[in-house]
Every structure is written in structure tokens, then in C-alpha cells.
PDBML (XML) file of the C-alpha atoms, coordinates in Angstrom:
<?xml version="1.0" encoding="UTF-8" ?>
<PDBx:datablock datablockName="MODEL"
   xmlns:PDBx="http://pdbml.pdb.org/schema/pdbx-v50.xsd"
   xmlns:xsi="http://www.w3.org/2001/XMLSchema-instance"
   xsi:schemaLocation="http://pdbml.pdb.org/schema/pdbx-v50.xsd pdbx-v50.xsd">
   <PDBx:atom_siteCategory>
      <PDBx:atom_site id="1">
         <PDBx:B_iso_or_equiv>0.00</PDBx:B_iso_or_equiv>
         <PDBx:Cartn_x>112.235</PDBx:Cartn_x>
         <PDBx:Cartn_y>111.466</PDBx:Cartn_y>
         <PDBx:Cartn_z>109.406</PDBx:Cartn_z>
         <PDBx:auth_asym_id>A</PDBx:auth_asym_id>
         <PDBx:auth_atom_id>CA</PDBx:auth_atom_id>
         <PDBx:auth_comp_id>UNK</PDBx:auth_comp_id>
         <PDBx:auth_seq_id>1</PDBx:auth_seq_id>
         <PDBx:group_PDB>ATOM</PDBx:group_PDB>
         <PDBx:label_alt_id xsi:nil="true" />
         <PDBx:label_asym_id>A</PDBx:label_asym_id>
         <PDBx:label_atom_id>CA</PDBx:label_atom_id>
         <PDBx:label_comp_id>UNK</PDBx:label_comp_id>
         <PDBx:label_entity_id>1</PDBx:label_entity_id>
         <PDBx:label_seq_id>1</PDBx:label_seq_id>
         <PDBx:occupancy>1.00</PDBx:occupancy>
         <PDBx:pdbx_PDB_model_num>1</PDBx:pdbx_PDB_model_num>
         <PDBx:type_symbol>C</PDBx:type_symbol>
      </PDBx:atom_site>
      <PDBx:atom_site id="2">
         <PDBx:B_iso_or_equiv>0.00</PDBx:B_iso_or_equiv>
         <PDBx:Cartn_x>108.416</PDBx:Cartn_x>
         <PDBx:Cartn_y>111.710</PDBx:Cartn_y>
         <PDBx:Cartn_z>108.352</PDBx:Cartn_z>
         <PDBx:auth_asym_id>A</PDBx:auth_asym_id>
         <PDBx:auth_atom_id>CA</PDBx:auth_atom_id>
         <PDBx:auth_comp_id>UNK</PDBx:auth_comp_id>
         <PDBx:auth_seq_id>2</PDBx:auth_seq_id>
         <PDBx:group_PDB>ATOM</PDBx:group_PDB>
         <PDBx:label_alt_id xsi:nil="true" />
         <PDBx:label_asym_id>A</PDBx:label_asym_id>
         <PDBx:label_atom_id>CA</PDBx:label_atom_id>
         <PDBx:label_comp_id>UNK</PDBx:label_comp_id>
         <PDBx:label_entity_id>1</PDBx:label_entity_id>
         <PDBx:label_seq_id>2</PDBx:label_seq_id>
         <PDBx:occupancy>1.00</PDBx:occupancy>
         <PDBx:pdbx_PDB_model_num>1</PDBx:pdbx_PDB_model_num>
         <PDBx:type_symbol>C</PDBx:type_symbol>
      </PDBx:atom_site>
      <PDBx:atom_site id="3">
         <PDBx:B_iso_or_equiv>0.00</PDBx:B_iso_or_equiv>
         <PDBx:Cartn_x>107.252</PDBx:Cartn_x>
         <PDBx:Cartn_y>112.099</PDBx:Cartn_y>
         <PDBx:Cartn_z>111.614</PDBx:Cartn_z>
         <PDBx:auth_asym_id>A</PDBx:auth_asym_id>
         <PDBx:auth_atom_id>CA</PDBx:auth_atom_id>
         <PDBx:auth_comp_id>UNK</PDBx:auth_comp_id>
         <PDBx:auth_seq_id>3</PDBx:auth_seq_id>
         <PDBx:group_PDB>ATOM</PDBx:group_PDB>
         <PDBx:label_alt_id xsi:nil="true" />
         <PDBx:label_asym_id>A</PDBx:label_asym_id>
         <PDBx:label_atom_id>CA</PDBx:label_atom_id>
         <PDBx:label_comp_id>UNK</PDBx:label_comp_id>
         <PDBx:label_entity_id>1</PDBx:label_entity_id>
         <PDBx:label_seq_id>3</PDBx:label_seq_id>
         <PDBx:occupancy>1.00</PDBx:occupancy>
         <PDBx:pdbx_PDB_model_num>1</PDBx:pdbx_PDB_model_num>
         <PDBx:type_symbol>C</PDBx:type_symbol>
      </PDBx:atom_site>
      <PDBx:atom_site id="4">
         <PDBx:B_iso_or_equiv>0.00</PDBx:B_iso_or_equiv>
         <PDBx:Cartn_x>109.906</PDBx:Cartn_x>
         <PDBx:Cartn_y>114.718</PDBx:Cartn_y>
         <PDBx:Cartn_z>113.396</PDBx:Cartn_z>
         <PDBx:auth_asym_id>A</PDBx:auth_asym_id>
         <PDBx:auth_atom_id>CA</PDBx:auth_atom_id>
         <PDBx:auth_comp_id>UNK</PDBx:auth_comp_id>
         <PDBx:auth_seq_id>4</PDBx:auth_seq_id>
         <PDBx:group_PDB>ATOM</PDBx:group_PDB>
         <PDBx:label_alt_id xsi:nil="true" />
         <PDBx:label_asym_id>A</PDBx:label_asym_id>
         <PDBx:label_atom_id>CA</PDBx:label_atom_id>
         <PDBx:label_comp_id>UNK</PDBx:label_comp_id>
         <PDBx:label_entity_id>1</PDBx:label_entity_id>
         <PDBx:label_seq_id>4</PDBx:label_seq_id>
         <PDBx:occupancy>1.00</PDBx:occupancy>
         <PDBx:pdbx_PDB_model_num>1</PDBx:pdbx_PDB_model_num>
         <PDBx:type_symbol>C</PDBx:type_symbol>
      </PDBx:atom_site>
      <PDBx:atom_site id="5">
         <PDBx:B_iso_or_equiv>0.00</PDBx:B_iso_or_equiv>
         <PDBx:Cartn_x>111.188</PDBx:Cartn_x>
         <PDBx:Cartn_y>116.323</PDBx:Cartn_y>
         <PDBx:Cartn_z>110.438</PDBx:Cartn_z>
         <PDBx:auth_asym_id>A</PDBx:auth_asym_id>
         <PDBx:auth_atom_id>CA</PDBx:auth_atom_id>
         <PDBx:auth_comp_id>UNK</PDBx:auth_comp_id>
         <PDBx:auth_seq_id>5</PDBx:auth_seq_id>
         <PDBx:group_PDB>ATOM</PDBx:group_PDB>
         <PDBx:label_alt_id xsi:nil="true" />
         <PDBx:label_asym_id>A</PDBx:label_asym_id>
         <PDBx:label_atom_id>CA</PDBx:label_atom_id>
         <PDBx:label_comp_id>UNK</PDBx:label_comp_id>
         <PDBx:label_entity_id>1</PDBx:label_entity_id>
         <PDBx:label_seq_id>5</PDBx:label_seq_id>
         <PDBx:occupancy>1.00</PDBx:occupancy>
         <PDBx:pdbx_PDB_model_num>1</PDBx:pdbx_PDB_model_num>
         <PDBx:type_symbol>C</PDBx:type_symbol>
      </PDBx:atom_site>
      <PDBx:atom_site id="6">
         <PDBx:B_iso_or_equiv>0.00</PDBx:B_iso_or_equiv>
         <PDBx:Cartn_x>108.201</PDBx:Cartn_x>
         <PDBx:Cartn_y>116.618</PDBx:Cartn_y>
         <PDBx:Cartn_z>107.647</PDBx:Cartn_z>
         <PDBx:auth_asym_id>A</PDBx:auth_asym_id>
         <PDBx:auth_atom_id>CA</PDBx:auth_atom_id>
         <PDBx:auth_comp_id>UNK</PDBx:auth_comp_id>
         <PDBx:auth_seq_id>6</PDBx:auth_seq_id>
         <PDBx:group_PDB>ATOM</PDBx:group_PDB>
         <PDBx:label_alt_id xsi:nil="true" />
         <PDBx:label_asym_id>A</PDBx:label_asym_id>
         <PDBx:label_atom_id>CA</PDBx:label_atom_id>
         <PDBx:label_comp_id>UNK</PDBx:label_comp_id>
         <PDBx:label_entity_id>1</PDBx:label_entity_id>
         <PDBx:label_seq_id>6</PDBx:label_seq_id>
         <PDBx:occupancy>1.00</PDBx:occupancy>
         <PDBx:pdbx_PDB_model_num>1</PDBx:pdbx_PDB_model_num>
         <PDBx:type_symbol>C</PDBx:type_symbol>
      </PDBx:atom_site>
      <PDBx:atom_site id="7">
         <PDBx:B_iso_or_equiv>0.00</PDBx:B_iso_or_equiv>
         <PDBx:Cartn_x>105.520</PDBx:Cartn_x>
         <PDBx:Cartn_y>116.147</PDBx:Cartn_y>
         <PDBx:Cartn_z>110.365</PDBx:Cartn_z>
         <PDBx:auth_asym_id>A</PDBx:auth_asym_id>
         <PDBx:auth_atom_id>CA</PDBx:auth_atom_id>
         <PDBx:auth_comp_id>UNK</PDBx:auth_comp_id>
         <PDBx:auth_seq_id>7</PDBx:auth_seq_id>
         <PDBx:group_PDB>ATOM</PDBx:group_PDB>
         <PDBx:label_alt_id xsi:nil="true" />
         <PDBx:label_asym_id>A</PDBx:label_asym_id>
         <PDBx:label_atom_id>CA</PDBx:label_atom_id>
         <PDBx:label_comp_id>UNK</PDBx:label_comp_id>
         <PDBx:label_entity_id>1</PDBx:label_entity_id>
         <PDBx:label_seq_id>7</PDBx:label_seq_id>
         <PDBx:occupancy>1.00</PDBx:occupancy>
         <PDBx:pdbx_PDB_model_num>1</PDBx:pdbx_PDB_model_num>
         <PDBx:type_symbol>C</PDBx:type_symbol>
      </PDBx:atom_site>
      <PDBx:atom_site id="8">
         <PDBx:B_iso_or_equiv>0.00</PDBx:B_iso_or_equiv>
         <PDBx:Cartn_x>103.271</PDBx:Cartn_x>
         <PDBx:Cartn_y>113.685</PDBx:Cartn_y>
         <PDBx:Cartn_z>108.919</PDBx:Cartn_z>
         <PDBx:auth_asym_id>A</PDBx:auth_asym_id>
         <PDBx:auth_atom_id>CA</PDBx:auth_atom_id>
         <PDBx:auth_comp_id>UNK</PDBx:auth_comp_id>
         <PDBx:auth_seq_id>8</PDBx:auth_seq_id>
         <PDBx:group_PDB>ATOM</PDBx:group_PDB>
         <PDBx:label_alt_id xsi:nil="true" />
         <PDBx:label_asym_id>A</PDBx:label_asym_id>
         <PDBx:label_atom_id>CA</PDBx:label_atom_id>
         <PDBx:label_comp_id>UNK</PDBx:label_comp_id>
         <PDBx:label_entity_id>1</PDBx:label_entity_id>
         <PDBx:label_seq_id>8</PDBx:label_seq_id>
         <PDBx:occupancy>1.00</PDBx:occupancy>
         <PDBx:pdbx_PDB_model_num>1</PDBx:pdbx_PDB_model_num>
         <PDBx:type_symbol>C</PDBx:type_symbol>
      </PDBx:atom_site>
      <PDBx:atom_site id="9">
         <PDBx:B_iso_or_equiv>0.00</PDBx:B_iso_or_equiv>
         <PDBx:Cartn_x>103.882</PDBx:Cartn_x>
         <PDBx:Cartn_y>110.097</PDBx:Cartn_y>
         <PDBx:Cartn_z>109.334</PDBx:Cartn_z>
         <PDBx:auth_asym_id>A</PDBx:auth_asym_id>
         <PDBx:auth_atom_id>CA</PDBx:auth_atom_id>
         <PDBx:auth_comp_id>UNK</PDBx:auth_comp_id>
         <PDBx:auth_seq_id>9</PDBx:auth_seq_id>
         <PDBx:group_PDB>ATOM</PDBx:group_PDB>
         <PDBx:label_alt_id xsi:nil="true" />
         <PDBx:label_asym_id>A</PDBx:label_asym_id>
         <PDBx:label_atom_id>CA</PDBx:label_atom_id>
         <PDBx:label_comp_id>UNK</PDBx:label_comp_id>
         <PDBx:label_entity_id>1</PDBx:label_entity_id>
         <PDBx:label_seq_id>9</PDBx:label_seq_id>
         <PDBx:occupancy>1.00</PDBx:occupancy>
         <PDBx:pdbx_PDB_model_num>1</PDBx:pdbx_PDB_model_num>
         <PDBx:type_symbol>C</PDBx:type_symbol>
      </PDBx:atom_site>
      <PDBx:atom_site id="10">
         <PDBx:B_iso_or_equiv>0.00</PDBx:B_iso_or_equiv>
         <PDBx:Cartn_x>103.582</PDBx:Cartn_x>
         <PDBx:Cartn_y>107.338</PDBx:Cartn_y>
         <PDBx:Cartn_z>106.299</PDBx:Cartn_z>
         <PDBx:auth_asym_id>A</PDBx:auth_asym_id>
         <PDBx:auth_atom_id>CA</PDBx:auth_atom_id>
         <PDBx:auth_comp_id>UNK</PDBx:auth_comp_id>
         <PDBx:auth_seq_id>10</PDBx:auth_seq_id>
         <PDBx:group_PDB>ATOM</PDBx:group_PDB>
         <PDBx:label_alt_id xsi:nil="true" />
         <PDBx:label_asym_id>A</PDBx:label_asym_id>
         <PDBx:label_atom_id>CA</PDBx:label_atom_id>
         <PDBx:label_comp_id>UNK</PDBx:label_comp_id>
         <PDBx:label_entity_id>1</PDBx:label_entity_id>
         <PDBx:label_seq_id>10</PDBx:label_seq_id>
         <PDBx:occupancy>1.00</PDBx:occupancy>
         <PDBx:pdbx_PDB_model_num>1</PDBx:pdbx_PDB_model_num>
         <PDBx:type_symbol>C</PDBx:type_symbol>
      </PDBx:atom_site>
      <PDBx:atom_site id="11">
         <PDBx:B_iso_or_equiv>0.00</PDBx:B_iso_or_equiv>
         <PDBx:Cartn_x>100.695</PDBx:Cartn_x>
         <PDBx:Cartn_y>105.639</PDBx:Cartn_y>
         <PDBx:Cartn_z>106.881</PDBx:Cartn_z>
         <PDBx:auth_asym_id>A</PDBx:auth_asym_id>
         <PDBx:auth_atom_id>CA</PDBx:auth_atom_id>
         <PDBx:auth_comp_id>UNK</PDBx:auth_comp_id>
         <PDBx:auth_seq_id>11</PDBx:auth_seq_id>
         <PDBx:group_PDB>ATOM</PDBx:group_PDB>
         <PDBx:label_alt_id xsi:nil="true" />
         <PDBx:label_asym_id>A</PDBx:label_asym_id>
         <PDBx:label_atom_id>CA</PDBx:label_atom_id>
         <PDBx:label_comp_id>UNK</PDBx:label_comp_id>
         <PDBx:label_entity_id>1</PDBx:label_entity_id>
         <PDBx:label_seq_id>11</PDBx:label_seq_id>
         <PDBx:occupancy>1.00</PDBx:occupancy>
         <PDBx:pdbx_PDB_model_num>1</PDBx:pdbx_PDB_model_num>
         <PDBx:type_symbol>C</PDBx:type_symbol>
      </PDBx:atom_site>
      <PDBx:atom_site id="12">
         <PDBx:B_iso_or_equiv>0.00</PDBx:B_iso_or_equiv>
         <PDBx:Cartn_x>101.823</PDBx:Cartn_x>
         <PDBx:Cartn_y>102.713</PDBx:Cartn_y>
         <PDBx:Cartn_z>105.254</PDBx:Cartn_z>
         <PDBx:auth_asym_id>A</PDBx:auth_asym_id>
         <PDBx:auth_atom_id>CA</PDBx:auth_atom_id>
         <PDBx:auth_comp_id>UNK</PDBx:auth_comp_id>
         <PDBx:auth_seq_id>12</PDBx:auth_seq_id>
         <PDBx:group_PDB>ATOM</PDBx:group_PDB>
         <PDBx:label_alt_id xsi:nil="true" />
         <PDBx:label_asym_id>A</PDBx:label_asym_id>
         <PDBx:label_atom_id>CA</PDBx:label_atom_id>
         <PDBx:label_comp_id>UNK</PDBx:label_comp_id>
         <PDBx:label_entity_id>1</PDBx:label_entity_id>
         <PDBx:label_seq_id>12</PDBx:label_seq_id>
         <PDBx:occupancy>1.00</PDBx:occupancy>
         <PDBx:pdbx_PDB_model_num>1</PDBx:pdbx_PDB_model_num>
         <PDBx:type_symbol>C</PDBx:type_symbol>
      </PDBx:atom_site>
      <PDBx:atom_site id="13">
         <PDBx:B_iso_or_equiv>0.00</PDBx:B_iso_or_equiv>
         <PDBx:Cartn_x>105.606</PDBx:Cartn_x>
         <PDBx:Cartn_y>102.015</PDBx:Cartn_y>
         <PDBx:Cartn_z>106.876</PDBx:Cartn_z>
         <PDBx:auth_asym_id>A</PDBx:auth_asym_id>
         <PDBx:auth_atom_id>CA</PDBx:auth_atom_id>
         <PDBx:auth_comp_id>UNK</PDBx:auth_comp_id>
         <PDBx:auth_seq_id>13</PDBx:auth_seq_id>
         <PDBx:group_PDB>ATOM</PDBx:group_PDB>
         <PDBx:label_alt_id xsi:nil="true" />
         <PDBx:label_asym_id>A</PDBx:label_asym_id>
         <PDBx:label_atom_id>CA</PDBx:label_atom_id>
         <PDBx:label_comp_id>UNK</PDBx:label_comp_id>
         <PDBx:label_entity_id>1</PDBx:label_entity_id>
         <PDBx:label_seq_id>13</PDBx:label_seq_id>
         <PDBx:occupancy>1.00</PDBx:occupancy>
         <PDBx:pdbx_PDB_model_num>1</PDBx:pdbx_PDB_model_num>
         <PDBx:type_symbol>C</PDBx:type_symbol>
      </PDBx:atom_site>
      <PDBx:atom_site id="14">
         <PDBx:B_iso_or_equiv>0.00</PDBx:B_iso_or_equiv>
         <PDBx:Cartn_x>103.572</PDBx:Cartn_x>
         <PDBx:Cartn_y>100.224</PDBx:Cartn_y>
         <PDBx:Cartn_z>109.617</PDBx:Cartn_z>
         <PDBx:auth_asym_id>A</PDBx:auth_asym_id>
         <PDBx:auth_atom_id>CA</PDBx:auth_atom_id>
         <PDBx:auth_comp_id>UNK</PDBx:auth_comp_id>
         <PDBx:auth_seq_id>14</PDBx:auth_seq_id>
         <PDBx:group_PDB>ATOM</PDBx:group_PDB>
         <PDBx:label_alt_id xsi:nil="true" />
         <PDBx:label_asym_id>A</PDBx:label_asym_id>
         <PDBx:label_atom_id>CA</PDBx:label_atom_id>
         <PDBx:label_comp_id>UNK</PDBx:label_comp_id>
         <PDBx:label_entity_id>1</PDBx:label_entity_id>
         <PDBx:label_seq_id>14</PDBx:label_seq_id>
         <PDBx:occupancy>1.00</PDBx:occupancy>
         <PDBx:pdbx_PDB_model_num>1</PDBx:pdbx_PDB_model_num>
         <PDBx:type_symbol>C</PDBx:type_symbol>
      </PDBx:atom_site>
      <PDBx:atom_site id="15">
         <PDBx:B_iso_or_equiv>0.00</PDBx:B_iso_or_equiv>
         <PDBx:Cartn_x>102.204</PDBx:Cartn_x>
         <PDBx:Cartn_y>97.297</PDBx:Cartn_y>
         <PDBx:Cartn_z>107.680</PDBx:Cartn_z>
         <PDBx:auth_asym_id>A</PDBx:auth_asym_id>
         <PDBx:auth_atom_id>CA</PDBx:auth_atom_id>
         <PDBx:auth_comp_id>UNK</PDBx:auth_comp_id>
         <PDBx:auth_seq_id>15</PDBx:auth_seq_id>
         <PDBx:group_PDB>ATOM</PDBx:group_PDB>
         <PDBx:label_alt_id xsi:nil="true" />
         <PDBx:label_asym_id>A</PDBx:label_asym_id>
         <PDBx:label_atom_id>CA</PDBx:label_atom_id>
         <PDBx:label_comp_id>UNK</PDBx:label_comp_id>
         <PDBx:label_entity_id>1</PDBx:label_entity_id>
         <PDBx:label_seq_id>15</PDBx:label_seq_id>
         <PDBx:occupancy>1.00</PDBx:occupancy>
         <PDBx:pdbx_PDB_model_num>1</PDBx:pdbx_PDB_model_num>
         <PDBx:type_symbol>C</PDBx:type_symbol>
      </PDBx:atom_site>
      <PDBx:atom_site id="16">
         <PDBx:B_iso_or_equiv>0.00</PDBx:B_iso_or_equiv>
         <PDBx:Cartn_x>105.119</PDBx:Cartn_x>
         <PDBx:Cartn_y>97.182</PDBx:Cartn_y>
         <PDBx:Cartn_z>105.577</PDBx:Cartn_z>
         <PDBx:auth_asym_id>A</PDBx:auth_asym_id>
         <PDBx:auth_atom_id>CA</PDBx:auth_atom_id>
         <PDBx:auth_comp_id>UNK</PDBx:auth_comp_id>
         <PDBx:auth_seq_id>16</PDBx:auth_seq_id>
         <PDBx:group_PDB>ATOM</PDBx:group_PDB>
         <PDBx:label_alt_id xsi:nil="true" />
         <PDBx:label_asym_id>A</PDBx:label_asym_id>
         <PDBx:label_atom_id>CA</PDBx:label_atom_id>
         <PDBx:label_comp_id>UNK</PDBx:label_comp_id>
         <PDBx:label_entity_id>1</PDBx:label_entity_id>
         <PDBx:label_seq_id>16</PDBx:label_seq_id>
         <PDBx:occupancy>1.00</PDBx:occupancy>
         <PDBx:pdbx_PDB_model_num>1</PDBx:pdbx_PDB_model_num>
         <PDBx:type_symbol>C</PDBx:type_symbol>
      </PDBx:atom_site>
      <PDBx:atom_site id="17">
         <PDBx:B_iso_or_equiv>0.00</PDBx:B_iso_or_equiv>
         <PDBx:Cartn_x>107.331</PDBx:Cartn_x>
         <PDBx:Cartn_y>96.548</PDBx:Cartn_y>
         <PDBx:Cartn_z>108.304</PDBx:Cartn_z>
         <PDBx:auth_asym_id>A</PDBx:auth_asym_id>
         <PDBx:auth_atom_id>CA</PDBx:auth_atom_id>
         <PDBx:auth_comp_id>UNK</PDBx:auth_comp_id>
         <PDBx:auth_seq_id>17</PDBx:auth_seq_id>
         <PDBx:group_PDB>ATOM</PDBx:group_PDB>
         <PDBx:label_alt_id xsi:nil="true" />
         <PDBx:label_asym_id>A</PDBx:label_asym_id>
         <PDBx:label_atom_id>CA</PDBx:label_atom_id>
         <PDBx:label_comp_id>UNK</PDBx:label_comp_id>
         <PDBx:label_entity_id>1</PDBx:label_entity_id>
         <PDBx:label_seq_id>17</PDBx:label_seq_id>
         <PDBx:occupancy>1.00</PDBx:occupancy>
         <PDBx:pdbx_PDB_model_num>1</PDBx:pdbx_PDB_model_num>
         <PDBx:type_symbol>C</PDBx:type_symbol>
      </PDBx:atom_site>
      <PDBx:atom_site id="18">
         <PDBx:B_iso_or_equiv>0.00</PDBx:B_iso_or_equiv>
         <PDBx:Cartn_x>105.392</PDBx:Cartn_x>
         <PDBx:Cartn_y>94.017</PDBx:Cartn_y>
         <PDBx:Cartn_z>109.327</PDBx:Cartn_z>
         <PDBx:auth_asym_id>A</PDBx:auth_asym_id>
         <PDBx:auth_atom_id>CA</PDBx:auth_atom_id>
         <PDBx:auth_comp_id>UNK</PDBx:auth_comp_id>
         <PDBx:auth_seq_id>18</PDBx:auth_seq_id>
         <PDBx:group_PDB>ATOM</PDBx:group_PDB>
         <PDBx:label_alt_id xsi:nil="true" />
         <PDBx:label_asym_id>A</PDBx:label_asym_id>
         <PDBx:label_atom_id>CA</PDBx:label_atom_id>
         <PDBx:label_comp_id>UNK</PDBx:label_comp_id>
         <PDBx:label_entity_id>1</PDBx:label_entity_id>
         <PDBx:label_seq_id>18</PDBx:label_seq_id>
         <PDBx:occupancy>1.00</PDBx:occupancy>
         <PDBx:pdbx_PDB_model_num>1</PDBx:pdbx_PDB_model_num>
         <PDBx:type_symbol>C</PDBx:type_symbol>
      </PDBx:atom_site>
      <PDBx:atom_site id="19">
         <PDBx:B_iso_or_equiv>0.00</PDBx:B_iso_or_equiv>
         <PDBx:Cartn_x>105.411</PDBx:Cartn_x>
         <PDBx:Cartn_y>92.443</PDBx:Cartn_y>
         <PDBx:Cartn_z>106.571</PDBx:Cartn_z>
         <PDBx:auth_asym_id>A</PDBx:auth_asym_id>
         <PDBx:auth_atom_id>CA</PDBx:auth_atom_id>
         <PDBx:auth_comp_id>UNK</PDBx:auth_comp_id>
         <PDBx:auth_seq_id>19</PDBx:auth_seq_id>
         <PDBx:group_PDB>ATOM</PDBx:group_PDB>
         <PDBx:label_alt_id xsi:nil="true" />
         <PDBx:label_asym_id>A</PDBx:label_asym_id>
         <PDBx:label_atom_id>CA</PDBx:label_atom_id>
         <PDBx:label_comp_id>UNK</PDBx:label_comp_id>
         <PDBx:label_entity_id>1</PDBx:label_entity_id>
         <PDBx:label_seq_id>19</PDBx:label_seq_id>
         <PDBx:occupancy>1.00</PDBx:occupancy>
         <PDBx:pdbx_PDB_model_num>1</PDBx:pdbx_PDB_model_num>
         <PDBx:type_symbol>C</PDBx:type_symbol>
      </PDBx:atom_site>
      <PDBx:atom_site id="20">
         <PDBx:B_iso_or_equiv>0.00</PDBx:B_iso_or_equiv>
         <PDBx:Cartn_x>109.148</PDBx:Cartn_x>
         <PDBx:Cartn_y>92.694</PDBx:Cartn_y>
         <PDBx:Cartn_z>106.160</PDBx:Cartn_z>
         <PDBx:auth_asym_id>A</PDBx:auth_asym_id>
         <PDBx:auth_atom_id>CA</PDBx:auth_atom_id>
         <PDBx:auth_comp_id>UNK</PDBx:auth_comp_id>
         <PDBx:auth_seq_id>20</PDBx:auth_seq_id>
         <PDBx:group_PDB>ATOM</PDBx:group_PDB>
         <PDBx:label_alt_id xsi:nil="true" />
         <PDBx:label_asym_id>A</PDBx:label_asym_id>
         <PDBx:label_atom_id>CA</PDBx:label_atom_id>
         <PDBx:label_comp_id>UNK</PDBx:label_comp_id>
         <PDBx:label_entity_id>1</PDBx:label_entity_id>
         <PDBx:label_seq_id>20</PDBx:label_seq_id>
         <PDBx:occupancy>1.00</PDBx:occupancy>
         <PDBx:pdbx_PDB_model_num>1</PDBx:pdbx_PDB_model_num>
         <PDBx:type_symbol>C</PDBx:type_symbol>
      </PDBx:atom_site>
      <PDBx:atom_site id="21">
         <PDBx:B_iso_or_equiv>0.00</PDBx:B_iso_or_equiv>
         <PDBx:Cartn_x>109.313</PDBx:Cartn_x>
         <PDBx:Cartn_y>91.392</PDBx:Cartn_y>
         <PDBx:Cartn_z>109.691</PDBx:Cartn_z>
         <PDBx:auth_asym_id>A</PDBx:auth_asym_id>
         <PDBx:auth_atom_id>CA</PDBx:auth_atom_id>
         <PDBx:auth_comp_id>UNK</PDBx:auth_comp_id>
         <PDBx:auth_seq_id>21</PDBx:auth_seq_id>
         <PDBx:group_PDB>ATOM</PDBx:group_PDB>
         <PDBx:label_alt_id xsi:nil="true" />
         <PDBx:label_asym_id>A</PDBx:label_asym_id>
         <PDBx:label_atom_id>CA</PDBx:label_atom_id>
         <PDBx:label_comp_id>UNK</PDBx:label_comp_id>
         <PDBx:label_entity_id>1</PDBx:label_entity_id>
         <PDBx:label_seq_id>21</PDBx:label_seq_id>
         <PDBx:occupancy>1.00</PDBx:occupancy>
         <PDBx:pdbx_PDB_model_num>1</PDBx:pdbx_PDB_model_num>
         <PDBx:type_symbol>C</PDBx:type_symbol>
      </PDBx:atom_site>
      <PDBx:atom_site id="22">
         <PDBx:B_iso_or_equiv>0.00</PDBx:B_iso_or_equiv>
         <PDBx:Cartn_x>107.579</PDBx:Cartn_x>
         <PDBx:Cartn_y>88.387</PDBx:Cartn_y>
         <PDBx:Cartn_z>109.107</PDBx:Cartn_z>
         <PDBx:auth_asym_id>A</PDBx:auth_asym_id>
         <PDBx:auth_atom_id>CA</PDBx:auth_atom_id>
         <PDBx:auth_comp_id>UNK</PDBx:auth_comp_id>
         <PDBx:auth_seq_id>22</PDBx:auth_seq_id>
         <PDBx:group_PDB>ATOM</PDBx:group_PDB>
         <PDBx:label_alt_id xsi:nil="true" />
         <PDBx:label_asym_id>A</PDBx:label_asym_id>
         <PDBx:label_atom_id>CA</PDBx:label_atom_id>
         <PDBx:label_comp_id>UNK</PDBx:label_comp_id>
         <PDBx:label_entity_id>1</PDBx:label_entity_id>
         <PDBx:label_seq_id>22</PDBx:label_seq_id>
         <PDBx:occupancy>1.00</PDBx:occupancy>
         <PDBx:pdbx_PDB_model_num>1</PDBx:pdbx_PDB_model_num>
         <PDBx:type_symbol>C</PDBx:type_symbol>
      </PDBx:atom_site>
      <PDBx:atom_site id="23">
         <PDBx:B_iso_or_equiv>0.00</PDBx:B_iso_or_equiv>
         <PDBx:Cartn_x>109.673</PDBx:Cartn_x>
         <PDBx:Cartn_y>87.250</PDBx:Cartn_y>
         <PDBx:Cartn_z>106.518</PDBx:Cartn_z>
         <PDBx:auth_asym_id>A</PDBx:auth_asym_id>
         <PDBx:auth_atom_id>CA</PDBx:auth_atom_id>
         <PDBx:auth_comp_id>UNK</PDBx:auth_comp_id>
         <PDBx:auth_seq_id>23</PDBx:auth_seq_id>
         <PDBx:group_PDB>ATOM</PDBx:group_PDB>
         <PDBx:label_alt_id xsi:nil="true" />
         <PDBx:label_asym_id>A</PDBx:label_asym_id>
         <PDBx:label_atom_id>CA</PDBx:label_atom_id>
         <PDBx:label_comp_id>UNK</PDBx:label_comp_id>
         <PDBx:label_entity_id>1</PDBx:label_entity_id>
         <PDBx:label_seq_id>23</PDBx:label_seq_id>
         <PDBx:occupancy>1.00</PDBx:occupancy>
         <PDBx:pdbx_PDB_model_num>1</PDBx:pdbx_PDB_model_num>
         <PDBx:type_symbol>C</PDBx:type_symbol>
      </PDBx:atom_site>
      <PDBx:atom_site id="24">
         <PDBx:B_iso_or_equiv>0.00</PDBx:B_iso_or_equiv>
         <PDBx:Cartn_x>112.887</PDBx:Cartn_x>
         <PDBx:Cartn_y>87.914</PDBx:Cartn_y>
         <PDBx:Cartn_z>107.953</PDBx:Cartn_z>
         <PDBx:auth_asym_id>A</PDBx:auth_asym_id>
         <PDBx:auth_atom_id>CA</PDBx:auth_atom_id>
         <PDBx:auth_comp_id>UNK</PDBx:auth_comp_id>
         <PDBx:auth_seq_id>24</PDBx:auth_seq_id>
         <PDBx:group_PDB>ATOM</PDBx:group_PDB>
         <PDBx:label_alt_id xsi:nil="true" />
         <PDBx:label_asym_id>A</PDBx:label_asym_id>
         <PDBx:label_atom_id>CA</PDBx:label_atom_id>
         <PDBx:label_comp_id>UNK</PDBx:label_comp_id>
         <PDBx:label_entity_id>1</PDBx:label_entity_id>
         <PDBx:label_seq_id>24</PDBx:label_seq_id>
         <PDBx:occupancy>1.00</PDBx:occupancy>
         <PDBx:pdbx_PDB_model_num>1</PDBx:pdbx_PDB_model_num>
         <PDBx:type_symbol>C</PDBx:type_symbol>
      </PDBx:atom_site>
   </PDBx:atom_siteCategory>
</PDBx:datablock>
């Protein structure tokens, strides 16, 4: 939605995915 809609992505949604990844 950031990145099509608002044009600008969240910097931060990367790492927390990983994160969240990880510990699933």
C-alpha cells in the first residue's frame, strides 16, 4: 500500500519481517 498507493516505501517493514520470519 506504501509503495503503489502513498509512494514511499517503509523503510523498516523489511527487517521487521525478517524478524517476524525468523520466529515463525
Amino acid at each position: 500500500f506504501f509503495r503503489y498507493v502513498v509512494g514511499s516505501s517503509l523503510v523498516w517493514s523489511e527487517e521487521v519481517s525478517k524478524i517476524i520470519f525468523f520466529y515463525i
